[in-house]
N, C-alpha and C. Protein backbone atom coordinates (compact mmCIF):
# COMPACT_ATOMS: atom_id res chain seq x y z
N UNK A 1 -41.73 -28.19 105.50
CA UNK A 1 -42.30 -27.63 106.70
C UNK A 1 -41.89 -26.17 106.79
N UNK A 2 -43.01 -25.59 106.68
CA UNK A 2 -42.48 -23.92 107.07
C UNK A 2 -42.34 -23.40 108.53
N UNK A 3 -41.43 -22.61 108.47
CA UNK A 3 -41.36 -21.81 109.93
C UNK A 3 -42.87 -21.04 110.37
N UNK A 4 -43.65 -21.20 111.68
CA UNK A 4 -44.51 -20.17 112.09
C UNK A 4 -44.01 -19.06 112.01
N UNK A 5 -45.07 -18.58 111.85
CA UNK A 5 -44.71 -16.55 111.87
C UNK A 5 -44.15 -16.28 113.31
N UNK A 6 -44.75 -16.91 114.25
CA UNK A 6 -43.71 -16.95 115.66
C UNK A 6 -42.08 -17.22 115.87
N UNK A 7 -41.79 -17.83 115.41
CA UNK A 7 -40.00 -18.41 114.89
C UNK A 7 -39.23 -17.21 115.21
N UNK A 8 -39.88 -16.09 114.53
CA UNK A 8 -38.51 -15.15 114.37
C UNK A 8 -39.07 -14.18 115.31
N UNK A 9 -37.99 -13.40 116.26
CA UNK A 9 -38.38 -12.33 117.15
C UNK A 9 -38.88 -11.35 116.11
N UNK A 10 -39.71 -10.25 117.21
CA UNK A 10 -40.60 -9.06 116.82
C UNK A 10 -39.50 -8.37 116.23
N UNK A 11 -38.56 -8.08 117.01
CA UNK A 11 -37.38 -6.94 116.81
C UNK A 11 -36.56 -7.69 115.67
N UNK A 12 -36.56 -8.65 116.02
CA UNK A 12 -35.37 -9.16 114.57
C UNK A 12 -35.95 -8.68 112.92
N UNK A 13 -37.57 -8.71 113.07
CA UNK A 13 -38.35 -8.65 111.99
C UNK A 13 -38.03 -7.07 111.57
N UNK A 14 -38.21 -6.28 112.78
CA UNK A 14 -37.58 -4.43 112.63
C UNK A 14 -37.11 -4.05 112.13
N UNK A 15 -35.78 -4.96 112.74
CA UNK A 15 -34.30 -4.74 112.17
C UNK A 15 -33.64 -4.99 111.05
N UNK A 16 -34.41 -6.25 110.36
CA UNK A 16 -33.93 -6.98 109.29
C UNK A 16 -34.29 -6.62 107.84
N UNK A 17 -33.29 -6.14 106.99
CA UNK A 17 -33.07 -5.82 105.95
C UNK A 17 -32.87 -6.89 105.07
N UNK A 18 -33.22 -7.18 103.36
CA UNK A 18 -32.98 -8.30 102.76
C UNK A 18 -31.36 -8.63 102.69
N UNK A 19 -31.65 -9.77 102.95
CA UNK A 19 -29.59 -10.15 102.84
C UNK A 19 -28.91 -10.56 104.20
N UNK A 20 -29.41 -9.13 105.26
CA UNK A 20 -29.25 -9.36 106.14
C UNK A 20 -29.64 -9.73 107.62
N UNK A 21 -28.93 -10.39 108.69
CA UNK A 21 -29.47 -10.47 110.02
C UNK A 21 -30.90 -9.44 110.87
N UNK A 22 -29.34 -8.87 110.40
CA UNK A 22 -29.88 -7.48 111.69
C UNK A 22 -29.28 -6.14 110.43
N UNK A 23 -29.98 -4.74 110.38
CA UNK A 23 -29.94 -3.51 109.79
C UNK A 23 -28.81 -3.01 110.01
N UNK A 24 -28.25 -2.61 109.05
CA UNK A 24 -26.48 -2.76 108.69
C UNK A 24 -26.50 -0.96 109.72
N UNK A 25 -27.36 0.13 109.93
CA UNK A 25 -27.71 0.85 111.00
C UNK A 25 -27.41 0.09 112.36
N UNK A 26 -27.82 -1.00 112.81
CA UNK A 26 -27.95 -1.63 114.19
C UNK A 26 -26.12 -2.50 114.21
N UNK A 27 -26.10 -2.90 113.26
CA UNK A 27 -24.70 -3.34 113.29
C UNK A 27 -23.57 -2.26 113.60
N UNK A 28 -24.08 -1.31 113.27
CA UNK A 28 -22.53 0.00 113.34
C UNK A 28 -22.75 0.16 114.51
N UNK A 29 -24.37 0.58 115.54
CA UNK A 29 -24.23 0.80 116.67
C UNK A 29 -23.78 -0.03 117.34
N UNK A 30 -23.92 -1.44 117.07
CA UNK A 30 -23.37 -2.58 118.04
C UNK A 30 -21.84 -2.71 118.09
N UNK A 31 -20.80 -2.16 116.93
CA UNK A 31 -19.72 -1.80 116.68
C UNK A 31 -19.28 -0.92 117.31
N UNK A 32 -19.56 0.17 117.68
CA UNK A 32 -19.05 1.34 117.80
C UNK A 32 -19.56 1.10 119.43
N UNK A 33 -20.70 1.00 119.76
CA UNK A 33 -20.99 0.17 121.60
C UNK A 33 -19.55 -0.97 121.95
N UNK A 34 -19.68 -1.53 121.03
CA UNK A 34 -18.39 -2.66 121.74
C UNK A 34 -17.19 -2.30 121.65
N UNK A 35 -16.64 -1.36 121.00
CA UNK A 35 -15.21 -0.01 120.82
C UNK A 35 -15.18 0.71 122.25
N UNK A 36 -15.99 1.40 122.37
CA UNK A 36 -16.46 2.38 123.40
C UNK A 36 -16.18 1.37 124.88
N UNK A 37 -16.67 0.23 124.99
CA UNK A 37 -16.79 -0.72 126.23
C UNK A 37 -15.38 -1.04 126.47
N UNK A 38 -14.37 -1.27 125.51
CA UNK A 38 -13.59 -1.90 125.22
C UNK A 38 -12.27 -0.95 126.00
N UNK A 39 -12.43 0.34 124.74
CA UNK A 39 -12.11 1.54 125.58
C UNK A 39 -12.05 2.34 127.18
N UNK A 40 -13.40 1.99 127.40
CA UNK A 40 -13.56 2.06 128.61
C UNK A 40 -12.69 1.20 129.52
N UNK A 41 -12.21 -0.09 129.44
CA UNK A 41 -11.78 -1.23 130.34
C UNK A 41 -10.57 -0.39 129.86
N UNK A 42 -9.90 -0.45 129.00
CA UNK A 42 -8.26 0.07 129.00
C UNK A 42 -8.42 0.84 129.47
N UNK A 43 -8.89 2.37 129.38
CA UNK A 43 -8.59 3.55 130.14
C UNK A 43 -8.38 2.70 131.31
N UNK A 44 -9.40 2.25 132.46
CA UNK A 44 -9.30 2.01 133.66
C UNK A 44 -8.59 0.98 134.27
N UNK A 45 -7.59 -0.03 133.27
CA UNK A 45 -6.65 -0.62 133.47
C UNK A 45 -5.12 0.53 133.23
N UNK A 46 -5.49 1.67 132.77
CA UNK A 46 -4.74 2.72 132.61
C UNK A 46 -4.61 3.36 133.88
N UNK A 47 -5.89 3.78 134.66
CA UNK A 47 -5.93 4.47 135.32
C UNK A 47 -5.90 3.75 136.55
N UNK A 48 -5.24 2.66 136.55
CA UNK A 48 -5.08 1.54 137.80
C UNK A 48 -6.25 0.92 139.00
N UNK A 49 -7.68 1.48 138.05
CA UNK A 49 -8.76 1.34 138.76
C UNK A 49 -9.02 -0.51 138.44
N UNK A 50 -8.78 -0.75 137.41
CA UNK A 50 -8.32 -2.42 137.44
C UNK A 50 -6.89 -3.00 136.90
N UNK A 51 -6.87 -4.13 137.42
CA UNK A 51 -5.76 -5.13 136.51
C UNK A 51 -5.97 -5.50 135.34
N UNK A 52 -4.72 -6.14 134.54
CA UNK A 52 -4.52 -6.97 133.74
C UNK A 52 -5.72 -8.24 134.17
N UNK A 53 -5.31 -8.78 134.99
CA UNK A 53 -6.18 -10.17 136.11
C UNK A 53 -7.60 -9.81 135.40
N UNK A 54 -7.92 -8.50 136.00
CA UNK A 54 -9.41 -8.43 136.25
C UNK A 54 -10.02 -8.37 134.75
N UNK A 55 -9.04 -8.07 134.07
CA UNK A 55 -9.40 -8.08 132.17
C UNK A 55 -9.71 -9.41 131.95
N UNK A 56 -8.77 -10.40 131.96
CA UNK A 56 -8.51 -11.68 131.86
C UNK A 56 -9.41 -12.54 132.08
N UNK A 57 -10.29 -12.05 133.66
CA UNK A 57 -11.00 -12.90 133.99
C UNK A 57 -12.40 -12.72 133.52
N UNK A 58 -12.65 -11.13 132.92
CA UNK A 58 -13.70 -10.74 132.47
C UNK A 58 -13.69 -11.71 130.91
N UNK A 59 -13.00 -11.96 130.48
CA UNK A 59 -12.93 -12.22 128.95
C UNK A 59 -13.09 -13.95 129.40
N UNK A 60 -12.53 -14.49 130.11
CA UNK A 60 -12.42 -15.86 130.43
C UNK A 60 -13.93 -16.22 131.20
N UNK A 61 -14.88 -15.23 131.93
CA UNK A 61 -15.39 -15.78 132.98
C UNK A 61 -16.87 -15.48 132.00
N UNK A 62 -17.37 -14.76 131.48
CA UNK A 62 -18.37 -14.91 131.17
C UNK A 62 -19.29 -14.43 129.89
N UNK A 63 -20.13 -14.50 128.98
CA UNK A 63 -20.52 -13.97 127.52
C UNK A 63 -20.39 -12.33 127.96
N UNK A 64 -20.56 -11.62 128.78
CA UNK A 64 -20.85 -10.47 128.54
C UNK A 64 -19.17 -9.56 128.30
N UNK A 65 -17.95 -10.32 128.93
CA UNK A 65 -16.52 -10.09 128.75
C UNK A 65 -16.17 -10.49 127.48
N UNK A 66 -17.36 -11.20 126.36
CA UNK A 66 -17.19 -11.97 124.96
C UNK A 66 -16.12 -10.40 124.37
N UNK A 67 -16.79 -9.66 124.54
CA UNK A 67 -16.92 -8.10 123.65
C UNK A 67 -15.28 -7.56 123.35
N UNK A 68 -14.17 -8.10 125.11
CA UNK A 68 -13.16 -7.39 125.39
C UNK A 68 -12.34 -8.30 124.59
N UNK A 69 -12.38 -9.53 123.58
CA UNK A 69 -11.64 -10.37 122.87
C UNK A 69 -11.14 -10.28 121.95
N UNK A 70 -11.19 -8.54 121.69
CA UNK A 70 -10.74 -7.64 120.22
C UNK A 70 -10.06 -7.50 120.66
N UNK A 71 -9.43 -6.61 122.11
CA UNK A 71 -8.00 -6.27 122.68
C UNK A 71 -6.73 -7.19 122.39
N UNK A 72 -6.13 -6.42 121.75
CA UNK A 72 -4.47 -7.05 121.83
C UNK A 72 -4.25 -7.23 123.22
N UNK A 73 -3.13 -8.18 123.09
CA UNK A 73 -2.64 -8.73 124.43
C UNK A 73 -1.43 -7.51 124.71
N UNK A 74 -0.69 -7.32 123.51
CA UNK A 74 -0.05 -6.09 123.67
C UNK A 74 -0.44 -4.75 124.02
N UNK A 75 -1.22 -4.30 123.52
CA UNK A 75 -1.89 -3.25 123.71
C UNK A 75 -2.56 -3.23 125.68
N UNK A 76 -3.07 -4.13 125.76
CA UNK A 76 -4.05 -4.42 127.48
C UNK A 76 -2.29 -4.73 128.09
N UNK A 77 -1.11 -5.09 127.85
CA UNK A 77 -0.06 -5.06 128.74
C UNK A 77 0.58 -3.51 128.62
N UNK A 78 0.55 -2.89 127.66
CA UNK A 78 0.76 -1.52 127.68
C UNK A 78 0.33 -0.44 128.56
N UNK A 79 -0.95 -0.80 128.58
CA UNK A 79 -2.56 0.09 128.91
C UNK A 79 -1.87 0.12 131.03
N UNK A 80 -1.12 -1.00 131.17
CA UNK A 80 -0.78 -1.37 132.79
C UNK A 80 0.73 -0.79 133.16
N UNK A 81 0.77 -0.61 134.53
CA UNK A 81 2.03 -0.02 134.86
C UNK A 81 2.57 -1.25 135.28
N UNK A 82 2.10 -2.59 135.37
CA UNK A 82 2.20 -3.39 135.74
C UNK A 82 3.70 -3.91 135.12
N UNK A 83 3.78 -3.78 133.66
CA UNK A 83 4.96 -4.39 132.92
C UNK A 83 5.84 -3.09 132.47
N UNK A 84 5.76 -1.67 132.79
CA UNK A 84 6.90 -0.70 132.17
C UNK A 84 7.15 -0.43 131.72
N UNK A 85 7.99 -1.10 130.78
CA UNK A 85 7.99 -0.75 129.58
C UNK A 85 7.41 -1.43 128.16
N UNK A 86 7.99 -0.50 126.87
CA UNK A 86 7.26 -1.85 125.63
C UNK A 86 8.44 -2.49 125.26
N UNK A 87 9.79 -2.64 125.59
CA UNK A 87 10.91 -3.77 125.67
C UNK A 87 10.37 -5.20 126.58
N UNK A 88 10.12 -4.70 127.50
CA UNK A 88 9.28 -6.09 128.78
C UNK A 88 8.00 -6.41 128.04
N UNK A 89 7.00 -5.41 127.65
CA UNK A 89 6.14 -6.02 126.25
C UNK A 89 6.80 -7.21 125.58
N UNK A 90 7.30 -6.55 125.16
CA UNK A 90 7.65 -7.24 123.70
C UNK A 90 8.22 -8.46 123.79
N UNK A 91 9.19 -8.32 124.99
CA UNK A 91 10.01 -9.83 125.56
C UNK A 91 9.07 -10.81 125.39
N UNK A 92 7.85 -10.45 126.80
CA UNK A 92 6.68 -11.34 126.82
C UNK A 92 5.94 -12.42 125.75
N UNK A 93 5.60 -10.90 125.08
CA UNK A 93 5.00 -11.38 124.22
C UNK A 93 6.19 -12.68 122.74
N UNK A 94 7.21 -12.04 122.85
CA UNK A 94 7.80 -12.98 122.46
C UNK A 94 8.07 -14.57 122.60
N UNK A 95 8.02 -14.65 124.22
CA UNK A 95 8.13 -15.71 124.85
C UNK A 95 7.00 -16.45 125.17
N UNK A 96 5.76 -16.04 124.81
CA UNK A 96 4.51 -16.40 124.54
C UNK A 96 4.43 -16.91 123.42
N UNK A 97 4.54 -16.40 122.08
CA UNK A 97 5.11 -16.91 120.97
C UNK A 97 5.67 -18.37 121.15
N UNK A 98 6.95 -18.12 121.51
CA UNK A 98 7.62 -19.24 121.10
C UNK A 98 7.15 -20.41 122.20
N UNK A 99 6.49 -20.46 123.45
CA UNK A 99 6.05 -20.91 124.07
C UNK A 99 5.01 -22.09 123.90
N UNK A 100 4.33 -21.22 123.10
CA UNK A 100 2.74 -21.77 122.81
C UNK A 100 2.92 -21.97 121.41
N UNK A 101 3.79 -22.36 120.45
CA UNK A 101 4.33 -22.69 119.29
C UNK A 101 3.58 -22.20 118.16
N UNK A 102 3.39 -20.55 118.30
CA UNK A 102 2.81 -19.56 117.58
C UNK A 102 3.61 -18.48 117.05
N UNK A 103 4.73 -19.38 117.00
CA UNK A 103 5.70 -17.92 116.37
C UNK A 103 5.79 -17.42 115.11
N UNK A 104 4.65 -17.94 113.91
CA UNK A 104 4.66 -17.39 113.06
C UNK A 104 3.26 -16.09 112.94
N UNK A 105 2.59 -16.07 114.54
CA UNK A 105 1.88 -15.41 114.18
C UNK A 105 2.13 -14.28 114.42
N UNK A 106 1.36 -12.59 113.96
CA UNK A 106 1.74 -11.63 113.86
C UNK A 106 1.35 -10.81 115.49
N UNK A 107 2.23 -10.34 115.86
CA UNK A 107 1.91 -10.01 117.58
C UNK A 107 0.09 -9.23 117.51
N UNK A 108 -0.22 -8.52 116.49
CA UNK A 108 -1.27 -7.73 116.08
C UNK A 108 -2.27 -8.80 116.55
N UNK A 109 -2.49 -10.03 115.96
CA UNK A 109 -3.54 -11.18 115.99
C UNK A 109 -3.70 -12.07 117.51
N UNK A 110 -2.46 -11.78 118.32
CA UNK A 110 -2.35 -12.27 119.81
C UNK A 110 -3.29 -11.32 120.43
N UNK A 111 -4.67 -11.92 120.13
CA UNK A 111 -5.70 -10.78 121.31
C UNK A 111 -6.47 -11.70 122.42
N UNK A 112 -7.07 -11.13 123.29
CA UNK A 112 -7.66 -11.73 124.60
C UNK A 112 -8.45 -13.27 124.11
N UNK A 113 -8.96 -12.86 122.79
CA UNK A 113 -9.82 -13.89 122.03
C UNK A 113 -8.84 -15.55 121.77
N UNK A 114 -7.81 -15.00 121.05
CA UNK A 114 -6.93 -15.77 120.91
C UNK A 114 -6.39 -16.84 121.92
N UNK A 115 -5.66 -15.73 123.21
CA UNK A 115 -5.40 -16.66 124.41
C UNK A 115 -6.56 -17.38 125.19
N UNK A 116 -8.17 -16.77 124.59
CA UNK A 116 -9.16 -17.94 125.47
C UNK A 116 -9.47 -18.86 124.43
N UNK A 117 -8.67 -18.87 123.02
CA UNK A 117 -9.43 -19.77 122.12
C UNK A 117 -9.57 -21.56 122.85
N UNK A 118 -11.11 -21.72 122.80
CA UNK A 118 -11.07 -23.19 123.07
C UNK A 118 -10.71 -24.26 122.23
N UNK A 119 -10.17 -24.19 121.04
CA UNK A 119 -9.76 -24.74 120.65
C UNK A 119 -7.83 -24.97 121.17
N UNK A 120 -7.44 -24.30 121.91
CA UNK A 120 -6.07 -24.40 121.96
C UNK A 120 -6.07 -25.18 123.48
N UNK A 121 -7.51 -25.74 124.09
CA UNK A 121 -7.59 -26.16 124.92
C UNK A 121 -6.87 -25.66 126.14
N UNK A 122 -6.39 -24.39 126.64
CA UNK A 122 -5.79 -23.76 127.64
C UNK A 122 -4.54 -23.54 127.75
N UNK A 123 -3.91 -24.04 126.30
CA UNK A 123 -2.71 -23.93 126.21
C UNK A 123 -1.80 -22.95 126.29
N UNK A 124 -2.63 -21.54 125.88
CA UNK A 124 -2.07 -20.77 125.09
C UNK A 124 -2.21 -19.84 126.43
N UNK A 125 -3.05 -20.22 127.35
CA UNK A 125 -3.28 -19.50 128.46
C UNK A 125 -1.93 -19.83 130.25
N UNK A 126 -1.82 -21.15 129.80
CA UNK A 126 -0.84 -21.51 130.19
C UNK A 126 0.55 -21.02 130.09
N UNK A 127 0.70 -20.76 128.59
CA UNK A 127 2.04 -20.48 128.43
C UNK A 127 1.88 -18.76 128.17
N UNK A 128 1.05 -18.23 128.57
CA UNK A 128 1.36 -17.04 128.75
C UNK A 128 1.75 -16.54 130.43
N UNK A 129 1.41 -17.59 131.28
CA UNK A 129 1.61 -17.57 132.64
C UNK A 129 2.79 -18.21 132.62
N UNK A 130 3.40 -18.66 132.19
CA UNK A 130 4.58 -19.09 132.32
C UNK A 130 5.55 -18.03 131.68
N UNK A 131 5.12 -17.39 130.58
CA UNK A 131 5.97 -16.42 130.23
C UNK A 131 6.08 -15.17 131.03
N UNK A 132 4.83 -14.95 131.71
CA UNK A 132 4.81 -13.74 132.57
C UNK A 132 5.47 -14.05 133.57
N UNK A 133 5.77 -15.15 134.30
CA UNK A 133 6.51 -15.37 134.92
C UNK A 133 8.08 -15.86 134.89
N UNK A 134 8.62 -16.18 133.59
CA UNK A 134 9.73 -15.90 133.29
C UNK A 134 10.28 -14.51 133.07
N UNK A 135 9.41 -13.31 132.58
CA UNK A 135 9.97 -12.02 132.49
C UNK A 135 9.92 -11.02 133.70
N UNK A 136 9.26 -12.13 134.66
CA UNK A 136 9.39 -10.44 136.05
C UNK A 136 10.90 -10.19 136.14
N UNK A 137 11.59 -9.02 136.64
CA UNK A 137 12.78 -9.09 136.69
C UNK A 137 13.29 -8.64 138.27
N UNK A 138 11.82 -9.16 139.29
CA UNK A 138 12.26 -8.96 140.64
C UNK A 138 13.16 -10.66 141.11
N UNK A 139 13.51 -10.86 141.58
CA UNK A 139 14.44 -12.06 142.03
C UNK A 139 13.27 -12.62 143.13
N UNK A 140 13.87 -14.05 142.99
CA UNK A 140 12.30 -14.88 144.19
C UNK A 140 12.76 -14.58 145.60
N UNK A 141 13.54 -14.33 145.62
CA UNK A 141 14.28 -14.25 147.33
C UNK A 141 15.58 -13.68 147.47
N UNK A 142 15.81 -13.07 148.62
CA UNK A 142 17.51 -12.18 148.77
C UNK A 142 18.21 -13.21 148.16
N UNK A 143 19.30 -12.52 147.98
CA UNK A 143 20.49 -13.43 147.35
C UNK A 143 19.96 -14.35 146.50
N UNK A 144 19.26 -14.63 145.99
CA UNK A 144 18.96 -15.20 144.29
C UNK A 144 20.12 -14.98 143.51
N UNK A 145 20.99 -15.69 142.92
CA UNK A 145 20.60 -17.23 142.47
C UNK A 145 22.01 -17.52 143.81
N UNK A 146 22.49 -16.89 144.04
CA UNK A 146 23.91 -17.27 145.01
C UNK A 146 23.89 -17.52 146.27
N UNK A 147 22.33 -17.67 147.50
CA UNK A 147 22.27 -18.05 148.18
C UNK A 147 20.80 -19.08 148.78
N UNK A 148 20.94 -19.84 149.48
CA UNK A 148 19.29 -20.66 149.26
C UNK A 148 18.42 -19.54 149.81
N UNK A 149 17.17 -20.34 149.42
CA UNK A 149 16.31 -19.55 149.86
C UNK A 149 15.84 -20.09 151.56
N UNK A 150 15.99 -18.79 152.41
CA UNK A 150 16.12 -19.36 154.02
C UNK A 150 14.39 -19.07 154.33
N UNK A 151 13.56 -18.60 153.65
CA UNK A 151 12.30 -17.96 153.83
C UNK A 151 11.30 -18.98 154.12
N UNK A 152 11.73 -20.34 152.89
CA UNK A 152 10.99 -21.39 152.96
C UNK A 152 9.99 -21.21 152.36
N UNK A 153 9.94 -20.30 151.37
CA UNK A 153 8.86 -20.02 150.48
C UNK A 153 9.19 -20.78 149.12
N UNK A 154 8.16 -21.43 148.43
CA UNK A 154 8.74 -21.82 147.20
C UNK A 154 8.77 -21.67 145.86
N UNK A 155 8.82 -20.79 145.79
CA UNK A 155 8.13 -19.63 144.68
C UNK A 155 8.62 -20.31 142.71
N UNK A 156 8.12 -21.43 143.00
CA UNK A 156 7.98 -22.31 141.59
C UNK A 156 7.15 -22.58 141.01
């Protein structure tokens, strides 16, 4: 059974070179577009016009955040004033590691893609919230750890 001449889009037919998809021309622009986008979100997690969060949820919430899943996790905690320094980096990311029982991988390969992989079934997303929350180094309440907490807040 052959494919109709309808099957394949107009533009795919344009674009398409033997061998390949799409015109190895249209591939660099689609490269160098998803650099640029990518770029764009760090600067403005730089420039405190967004969060870490709002990265996270872009990459987690829908195909068009697919793009930001090249970002290191190191690099997008850098990009924030949120964590300070790259010692509190690095902790993190360490404790993410050993967390999510990925400590042989190379911190370079821990990118946004990684922590939404569905294959790790949310694991990896989990234990990066748990690590971010083992490295804040504000205390949950006055007098931490030497007096209770009288606030009644339960910050666990």
């Amino acid at each position: 059974m052959e494919p109709s001449s309808n099957s394949i889009p107009i533009n795919a037919l344009n674009n398409a070179s033997p061998g390949n998809l799409i015109a190895p021309q249209t591939a660099t622009e689609l490269s160098r577009s998803a650099r640029q986008n990518r770029a764009e979100w760090l600067v403005s997690v730089a420039e405190g016009l967004l969060g870490v969060n709002d990265v996270l949820t872009s990459v987690g919430g829908n195909g068009e955040g697919r793009m930001l899943g090249a970002i290191s996790l190191r690099q997008l905690l850098l990009a924030s004033d949120e964590h300070r320094s790259q010692a509190r980096v690095n902790r993190l990311i360490e404790r993410l590691k050993e967390i999510s029982d990925s400590s042989d991988t190379p911190t370079r390969k821990i990118t946004l893609a990684w922590l939404f992989d569905p294959r790790s079934q949310g694991k990896r997303l989990m234990a990066y919230c748990d690590a971010l929350r083992e490295n804040r180094q504000e205390s949950p309440w006055p007098g931490f750890p030497f007096s209770e907490n009288t606030a009644g807040d339960s910050h666990e």
